[in-house]
N, C-alpha and C. Protein backbone atom coordinates (compact mmCIF):
# COMPACT_ATOMS: atom_id res chain seq x y z
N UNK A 1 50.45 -2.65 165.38
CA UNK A 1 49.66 -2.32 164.20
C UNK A 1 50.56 -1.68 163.17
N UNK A 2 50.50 -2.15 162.30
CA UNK A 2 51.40 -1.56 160.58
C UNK A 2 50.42 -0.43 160.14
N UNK A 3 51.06 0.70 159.86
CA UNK A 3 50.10 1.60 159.35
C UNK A 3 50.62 1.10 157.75
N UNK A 4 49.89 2.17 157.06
CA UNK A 4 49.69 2.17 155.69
C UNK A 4 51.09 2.79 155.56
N UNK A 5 50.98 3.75 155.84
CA UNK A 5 52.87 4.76 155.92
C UNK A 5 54.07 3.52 155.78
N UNK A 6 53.91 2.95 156.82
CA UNK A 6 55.14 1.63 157.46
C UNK A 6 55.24 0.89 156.26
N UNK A 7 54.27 0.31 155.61
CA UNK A 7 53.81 -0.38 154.43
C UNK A 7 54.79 0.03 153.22
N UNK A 8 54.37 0.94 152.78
CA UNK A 8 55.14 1.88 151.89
C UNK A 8 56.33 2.04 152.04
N UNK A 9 57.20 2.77 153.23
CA UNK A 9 58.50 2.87 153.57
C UNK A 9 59.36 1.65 153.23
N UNK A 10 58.73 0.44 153.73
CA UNK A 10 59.94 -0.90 154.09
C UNK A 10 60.77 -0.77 154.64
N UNK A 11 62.25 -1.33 154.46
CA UNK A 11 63.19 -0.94 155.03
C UNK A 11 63.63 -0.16 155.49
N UNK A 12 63.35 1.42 154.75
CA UNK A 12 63.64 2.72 155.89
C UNK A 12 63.12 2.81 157.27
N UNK A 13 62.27 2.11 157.48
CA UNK A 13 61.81 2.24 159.05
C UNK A 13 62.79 1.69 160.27
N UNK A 14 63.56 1.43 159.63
CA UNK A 14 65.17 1.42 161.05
C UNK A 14 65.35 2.65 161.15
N UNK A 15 65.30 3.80 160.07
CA UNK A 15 65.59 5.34 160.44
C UNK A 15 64.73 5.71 161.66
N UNK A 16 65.30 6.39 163.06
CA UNK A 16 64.55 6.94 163.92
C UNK A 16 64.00 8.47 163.34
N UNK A 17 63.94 8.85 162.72
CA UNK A 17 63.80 10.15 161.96
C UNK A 17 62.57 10.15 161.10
N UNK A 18 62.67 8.60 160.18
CA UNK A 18 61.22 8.59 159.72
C UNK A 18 60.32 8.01 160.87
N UNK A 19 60.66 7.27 161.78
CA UNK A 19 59.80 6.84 162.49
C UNK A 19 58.71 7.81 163.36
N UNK A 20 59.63 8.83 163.49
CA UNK A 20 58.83 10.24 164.30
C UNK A 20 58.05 11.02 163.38
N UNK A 21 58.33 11.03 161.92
CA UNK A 21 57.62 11.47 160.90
C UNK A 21 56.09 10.76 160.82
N UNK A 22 56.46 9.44 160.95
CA UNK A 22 55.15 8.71 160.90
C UNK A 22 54.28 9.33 162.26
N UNK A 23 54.49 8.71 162.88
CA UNK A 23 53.88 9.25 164.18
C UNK A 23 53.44 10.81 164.33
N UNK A 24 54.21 11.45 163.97
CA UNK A 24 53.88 12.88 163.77
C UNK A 24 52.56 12.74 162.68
N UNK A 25 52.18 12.32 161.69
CA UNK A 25 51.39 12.75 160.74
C UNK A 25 50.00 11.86 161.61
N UNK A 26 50.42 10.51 161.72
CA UNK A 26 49.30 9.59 162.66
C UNK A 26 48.57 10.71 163.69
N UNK A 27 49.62 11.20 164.26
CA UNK A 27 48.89 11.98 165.26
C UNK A 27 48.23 13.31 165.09
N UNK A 28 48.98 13.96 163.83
CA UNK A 28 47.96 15.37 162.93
C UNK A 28 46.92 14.56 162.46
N UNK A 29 46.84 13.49 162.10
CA UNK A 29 45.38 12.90 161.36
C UNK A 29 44.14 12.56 162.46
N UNK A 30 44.87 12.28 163.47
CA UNK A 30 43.95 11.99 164.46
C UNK A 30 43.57 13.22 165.25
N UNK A 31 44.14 14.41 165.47
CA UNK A 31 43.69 15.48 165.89
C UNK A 31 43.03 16.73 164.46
N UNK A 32 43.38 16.29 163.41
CA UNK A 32 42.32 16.75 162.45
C UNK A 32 41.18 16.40 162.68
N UNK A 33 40.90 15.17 162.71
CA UNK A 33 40.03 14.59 162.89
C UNK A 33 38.84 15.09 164.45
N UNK A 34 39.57 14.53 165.19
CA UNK A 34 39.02 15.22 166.11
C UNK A 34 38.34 16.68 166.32
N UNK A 35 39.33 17.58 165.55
CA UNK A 35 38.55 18.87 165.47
C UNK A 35 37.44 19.02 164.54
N UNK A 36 37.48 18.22 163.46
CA UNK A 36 36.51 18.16 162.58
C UNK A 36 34.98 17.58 163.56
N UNK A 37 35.12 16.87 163.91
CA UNK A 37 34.36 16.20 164.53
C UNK A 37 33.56 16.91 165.82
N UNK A 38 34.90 17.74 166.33
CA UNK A 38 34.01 18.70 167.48
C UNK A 38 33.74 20.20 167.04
N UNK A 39 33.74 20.34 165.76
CA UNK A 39 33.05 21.40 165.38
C UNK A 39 31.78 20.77 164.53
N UNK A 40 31.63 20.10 164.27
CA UNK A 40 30.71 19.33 163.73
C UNK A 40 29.20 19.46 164.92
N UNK A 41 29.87 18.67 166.02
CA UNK A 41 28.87 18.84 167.55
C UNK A 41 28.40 20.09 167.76
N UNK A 42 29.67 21.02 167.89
CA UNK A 42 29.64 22.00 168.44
C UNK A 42 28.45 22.94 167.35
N UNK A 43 28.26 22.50 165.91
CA UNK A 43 27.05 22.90 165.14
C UNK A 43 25.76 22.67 165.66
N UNK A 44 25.74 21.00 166.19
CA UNK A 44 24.55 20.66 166.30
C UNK A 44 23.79 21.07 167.68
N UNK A 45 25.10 21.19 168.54
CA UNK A 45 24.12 22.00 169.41
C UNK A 45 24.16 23.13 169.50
N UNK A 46 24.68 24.32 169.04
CA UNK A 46 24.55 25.47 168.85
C UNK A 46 23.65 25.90 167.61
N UNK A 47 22.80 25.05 166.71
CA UNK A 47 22.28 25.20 165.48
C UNK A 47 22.67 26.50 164.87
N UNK A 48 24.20 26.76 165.22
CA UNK A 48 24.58 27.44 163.96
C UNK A 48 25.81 27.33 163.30
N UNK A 49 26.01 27.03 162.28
CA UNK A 49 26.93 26.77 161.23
C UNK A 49 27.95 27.69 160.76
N UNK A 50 29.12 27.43 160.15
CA UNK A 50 29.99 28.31 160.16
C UNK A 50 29.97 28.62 158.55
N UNK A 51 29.63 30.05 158.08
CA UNK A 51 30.13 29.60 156.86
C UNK A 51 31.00 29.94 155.89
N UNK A 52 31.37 28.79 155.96
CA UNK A 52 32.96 28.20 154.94
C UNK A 52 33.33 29.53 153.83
N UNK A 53 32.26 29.06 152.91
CA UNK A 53 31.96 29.56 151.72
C UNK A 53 32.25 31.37 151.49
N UNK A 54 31.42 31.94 152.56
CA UNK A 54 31.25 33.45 153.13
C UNK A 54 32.81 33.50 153.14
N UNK A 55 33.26 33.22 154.03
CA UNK A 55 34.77 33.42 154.71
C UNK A 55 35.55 32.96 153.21
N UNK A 56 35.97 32.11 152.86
CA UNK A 56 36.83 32.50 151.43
C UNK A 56 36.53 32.97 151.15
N UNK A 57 35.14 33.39 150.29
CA UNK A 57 34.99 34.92 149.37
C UNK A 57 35.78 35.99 150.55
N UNK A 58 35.22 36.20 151.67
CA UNK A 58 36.14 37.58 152.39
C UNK A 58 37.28 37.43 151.82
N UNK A 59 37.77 36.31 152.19
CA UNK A 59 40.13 35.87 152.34
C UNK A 59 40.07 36.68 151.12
N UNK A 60 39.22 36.11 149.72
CA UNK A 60 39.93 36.82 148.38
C UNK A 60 39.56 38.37 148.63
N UNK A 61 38.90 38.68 148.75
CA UNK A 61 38.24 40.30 148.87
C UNK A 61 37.44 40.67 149.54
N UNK A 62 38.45 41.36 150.90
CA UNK A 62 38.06 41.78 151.79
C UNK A 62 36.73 42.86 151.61
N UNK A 63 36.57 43.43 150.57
CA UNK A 63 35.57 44.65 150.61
C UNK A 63 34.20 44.28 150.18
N UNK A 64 34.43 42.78 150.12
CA UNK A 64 32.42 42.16 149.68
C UNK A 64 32.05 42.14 150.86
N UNK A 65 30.65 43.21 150.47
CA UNK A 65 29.63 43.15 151.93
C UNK A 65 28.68 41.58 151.84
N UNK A 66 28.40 41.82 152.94
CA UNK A 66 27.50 40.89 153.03
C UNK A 66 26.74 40.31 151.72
N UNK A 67 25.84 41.35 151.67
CA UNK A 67 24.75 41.26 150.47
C UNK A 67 25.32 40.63 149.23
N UNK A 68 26.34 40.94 149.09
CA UNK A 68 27.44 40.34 147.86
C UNK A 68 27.69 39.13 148.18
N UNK A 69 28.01 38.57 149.00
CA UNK A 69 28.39 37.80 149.50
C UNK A 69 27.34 36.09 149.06
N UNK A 70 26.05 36.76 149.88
CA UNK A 70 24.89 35.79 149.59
C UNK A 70 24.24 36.27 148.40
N UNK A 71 24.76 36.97 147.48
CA UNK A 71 24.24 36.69 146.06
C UNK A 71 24.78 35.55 145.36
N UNK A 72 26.48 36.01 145.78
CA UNK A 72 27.16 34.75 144.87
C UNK A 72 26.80 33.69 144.80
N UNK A 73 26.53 33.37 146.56
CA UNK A 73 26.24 32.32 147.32
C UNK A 73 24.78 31.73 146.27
N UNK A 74 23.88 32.50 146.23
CA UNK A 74 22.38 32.03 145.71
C UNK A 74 22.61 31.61 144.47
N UNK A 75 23.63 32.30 143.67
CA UNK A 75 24.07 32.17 142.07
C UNK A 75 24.42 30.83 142.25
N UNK A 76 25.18 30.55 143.35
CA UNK A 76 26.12 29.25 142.88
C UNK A 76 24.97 27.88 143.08
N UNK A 77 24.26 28.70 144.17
CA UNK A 77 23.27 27.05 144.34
C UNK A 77 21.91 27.04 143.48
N UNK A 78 21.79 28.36 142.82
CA UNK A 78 20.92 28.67 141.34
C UNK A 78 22.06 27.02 140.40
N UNK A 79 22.77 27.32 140.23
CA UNK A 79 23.83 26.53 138.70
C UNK A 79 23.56 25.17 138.95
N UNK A 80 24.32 25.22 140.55
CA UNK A 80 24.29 23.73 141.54
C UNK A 80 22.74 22.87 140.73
N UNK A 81 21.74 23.50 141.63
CA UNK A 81 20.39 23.04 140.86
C UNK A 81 20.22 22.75 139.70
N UNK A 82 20.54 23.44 139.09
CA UNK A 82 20.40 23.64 137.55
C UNK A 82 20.81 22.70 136.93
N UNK A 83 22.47 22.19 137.62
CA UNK A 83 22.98 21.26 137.11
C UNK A 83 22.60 19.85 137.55
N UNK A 84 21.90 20.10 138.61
CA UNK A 84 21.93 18.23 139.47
C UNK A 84 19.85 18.34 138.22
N UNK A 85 19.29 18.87 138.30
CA UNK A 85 18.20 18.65 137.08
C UNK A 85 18.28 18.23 135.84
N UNK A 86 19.21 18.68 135.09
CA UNK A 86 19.77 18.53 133.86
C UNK A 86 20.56 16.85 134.12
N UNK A 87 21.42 16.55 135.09
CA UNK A 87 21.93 15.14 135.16
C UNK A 87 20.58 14.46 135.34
N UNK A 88 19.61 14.69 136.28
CA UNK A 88 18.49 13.74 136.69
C UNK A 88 18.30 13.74 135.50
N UNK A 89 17.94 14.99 134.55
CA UNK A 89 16.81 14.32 132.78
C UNK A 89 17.71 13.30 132.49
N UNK A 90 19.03 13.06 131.78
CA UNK A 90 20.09 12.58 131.36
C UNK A 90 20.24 11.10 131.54
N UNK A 91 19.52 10.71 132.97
CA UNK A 91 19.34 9.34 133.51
C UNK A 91 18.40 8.51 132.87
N UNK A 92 18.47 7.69 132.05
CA UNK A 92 17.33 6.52 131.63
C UNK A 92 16.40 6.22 132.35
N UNK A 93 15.26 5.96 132.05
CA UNK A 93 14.09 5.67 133.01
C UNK A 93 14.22 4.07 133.78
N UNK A 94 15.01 3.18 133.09
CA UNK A 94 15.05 1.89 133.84
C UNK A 94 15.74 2.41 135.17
N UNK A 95 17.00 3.23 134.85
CA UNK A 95 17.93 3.32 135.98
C UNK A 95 17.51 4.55 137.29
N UNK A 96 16.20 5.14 136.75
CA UNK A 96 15.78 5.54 137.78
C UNK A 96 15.05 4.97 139.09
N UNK A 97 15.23 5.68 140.44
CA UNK A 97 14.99 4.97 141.15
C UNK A 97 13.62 5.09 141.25
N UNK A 98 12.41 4.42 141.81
CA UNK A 98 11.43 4.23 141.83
C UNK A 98 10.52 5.42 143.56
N UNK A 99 9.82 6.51 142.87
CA UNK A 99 9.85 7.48 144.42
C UNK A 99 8.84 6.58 145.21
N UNK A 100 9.44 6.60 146.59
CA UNK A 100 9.02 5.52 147.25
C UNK A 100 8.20 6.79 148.49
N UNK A 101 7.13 5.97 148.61
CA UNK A 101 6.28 6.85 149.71
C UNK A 101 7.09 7.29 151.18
N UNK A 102 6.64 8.54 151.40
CA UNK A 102 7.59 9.13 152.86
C UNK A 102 7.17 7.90 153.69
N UNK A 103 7.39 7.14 154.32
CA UNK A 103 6.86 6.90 155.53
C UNK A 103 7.44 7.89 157.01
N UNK A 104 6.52 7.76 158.05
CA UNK A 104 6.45 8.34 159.46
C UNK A 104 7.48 7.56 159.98
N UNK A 105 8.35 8.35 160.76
CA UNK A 105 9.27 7.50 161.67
C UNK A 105 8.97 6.90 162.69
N UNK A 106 9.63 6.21 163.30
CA UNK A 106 9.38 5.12 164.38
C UNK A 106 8.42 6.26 165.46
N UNK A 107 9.01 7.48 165.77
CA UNK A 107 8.16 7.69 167.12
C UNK A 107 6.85 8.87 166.01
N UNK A 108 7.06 9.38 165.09
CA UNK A 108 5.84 9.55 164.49
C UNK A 108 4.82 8.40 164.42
N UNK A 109 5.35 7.46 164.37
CA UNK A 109 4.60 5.75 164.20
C UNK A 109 3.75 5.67 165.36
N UNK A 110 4.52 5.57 166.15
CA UNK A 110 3.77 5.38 167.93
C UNK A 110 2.85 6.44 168.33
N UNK A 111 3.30 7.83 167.96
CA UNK A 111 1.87 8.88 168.47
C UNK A 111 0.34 8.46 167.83
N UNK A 112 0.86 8.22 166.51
CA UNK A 112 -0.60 8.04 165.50
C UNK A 112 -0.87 6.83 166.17
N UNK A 113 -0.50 5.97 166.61
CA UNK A 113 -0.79 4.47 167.11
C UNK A 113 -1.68 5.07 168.79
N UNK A 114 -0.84 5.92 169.37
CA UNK A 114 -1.47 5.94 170.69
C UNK A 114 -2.89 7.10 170.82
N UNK A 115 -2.64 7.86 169.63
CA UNK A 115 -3.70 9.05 169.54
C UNK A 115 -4.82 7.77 168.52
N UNK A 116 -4.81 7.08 168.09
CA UNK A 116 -5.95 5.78 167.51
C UNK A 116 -6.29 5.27 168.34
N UNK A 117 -5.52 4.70 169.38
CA UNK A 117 -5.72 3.92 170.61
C UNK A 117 -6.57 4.71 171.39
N UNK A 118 -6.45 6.05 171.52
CA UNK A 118 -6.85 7.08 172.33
C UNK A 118 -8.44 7.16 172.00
N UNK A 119 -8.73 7.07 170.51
CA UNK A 119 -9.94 7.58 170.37
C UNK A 119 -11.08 6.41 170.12
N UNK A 120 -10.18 5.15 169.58
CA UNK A 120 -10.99 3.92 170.18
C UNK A 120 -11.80 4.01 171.86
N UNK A 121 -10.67 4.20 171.96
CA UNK A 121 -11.31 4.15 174.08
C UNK A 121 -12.22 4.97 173.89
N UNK A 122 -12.08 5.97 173.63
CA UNK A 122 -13.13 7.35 173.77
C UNK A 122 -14.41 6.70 173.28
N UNK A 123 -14.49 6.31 171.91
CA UNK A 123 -15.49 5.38 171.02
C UNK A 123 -16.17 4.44 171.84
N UNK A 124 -15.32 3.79 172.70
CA UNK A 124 -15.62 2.57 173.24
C UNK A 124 -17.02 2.96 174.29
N UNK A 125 -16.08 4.13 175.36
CA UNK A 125 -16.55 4.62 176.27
C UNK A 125 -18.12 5.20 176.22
N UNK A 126 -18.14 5.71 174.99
CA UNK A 126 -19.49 6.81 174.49
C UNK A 126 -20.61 5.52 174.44
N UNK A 127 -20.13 4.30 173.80
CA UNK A 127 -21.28 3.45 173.12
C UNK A 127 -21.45 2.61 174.63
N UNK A 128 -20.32 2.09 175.21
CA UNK A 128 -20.49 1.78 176.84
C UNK A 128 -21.78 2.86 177.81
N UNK A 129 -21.28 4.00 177.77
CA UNK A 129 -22.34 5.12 178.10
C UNK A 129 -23.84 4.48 177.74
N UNK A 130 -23.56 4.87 176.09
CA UNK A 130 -25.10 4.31 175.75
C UNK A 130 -25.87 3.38 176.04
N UNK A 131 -25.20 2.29 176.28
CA UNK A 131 -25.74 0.85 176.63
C UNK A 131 -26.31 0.75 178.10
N UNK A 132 -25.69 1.54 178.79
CA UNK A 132 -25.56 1.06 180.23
C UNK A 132 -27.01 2.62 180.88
N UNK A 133 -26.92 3.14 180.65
CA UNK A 133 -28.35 4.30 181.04
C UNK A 133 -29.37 3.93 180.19
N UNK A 134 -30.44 3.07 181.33
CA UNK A 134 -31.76 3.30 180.68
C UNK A 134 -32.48 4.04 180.94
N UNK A 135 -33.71 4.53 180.14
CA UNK A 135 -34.18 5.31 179.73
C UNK A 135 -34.90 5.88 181.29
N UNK A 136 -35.32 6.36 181.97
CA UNK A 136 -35.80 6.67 182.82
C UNK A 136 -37.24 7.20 182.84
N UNK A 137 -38.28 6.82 183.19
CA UNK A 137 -39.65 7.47 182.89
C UNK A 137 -40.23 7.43 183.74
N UNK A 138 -40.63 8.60 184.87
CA UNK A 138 -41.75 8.47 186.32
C UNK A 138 -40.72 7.42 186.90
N UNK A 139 -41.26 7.14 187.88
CA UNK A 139 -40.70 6.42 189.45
C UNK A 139 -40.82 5.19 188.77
N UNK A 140 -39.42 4.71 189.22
CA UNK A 140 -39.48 3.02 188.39
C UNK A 140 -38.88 2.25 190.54
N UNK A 141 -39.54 0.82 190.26
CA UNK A 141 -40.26 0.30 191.62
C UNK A 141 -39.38 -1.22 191.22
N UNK A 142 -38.31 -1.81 191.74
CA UNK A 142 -37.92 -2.96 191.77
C UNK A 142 -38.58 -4.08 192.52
N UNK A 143 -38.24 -5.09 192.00
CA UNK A 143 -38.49 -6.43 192.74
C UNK A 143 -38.86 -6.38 194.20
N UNK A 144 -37.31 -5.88 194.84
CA UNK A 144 -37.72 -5.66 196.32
C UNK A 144 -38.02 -4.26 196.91
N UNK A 145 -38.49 -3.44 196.29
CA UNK A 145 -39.02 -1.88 195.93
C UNK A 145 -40.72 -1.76 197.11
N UNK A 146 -40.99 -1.14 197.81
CA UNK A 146 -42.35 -1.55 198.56
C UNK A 146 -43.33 -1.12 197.17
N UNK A 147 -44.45 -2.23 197.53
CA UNK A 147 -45.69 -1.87 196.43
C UNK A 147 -46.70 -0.76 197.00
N UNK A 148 -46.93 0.03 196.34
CA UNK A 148 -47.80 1.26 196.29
C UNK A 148 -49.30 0.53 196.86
N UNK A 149 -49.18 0.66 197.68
CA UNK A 149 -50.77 0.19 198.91
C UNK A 149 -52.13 1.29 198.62
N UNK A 150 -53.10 0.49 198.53
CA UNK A 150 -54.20 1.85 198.22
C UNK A 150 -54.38 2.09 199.93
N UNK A 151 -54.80 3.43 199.93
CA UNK A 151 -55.54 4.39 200.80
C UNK A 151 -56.47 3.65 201.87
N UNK A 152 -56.40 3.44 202.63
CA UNK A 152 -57.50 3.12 203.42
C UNK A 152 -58.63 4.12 203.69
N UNK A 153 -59.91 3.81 203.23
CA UNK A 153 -60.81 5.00 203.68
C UNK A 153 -61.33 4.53 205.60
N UNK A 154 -60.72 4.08 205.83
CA UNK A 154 -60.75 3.72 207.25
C UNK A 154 -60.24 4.75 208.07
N UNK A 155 -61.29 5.64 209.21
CA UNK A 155 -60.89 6.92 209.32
C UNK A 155 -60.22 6.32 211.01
N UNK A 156 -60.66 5.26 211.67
CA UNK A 156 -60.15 4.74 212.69
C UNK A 156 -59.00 3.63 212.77
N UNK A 157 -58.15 3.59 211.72
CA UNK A 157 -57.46 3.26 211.55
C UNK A 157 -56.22 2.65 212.21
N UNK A 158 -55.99 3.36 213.60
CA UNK A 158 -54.83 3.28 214.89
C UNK A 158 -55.30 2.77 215.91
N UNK A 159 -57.12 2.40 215.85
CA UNK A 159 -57.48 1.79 216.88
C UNK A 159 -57.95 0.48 216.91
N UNK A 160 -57.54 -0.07 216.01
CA UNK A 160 -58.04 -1.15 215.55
C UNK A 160 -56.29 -2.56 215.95
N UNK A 161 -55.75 -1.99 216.19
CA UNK A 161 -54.38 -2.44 216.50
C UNK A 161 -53.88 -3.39 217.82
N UNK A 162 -53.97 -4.39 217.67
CA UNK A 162 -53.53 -5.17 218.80
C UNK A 162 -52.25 -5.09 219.39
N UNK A 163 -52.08 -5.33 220.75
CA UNK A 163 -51.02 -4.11 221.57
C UNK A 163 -51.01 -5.91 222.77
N UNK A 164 -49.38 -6.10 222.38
CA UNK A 164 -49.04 -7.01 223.92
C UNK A 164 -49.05 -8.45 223.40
């Protein structure tokens, strides 16, 4: 692989002297990199951030407290604002972009989908309920249910019974 460096040099790259130069910087770029990258992680799972900003103001003057510190800090992202508003007016209305509705993300998508799904069933279930319990009133007597026999006023009733 030709780096960009090699490119540039040409012919000096028979020197063993630049050749270790190259390599030397290839390899600070790739371990810059790397550290950038694992302090980067090392933010996201520690959710806390280093800050940059704080620490130069200290380097120049050691004797800003805190409180000083995050004033400047608020001043600067007071201007910051100030200034990214003033560019937005500045922009023509064709070349603005058009504000496009938030949508829900993919797994915000799926809860509202399964909590709908959820209450359909529920819906379903209640009117299923309804349909299926009828009304109940006094003793109800089916098809093959015995029929309600009147009384016999027959007071000899057990002797009248053929036996054998």
């Amino acid at each position: 692989m030709i780096t960009p460096i090699a490119l540039q040099l040409g012919p000096q790259i028979n020197n063993m002297s630049v050749i270790k130069n190259i390599g030397k910087k290839i390899i600070e770029a790739g371990f810059e990199e790397v550290k950038e990258s694992a302090r980067e992680v090392g933010e996201q799972i520690t959710g806390q951030k280093k800050d940059e900003v704080g620490e130069y103001l200290k380097k120049l003057d050691p004797n800003l407290s805190k409180e000083e510190i995050e004033k400047i800090q608020r001043s600067d992202l007071e201007k910051l604002e100030q200034t990214r508003r003033m560019l937005r007016s500045t922009v023509p209305e064709h070349m603005k972009l058009p504000p496009q509705p938030k949508e829900p993300r993919p797994h915000e998508r799926s809860l509202q989908e399964r909590q709908e799904k959820e209450k359909e069933l529920q819906e379903a279930q209640k009117r299923q309920e309804a349909l299926s319990l009828p009304l109940i009133i006094g003793k109800q007597r089916g098809k093959l249910g015995a029929a309600k026999r009147p009384k016999t006023t027959d007071f000899e009733r057990g002797k009248n019974i053929k036996v054998g």
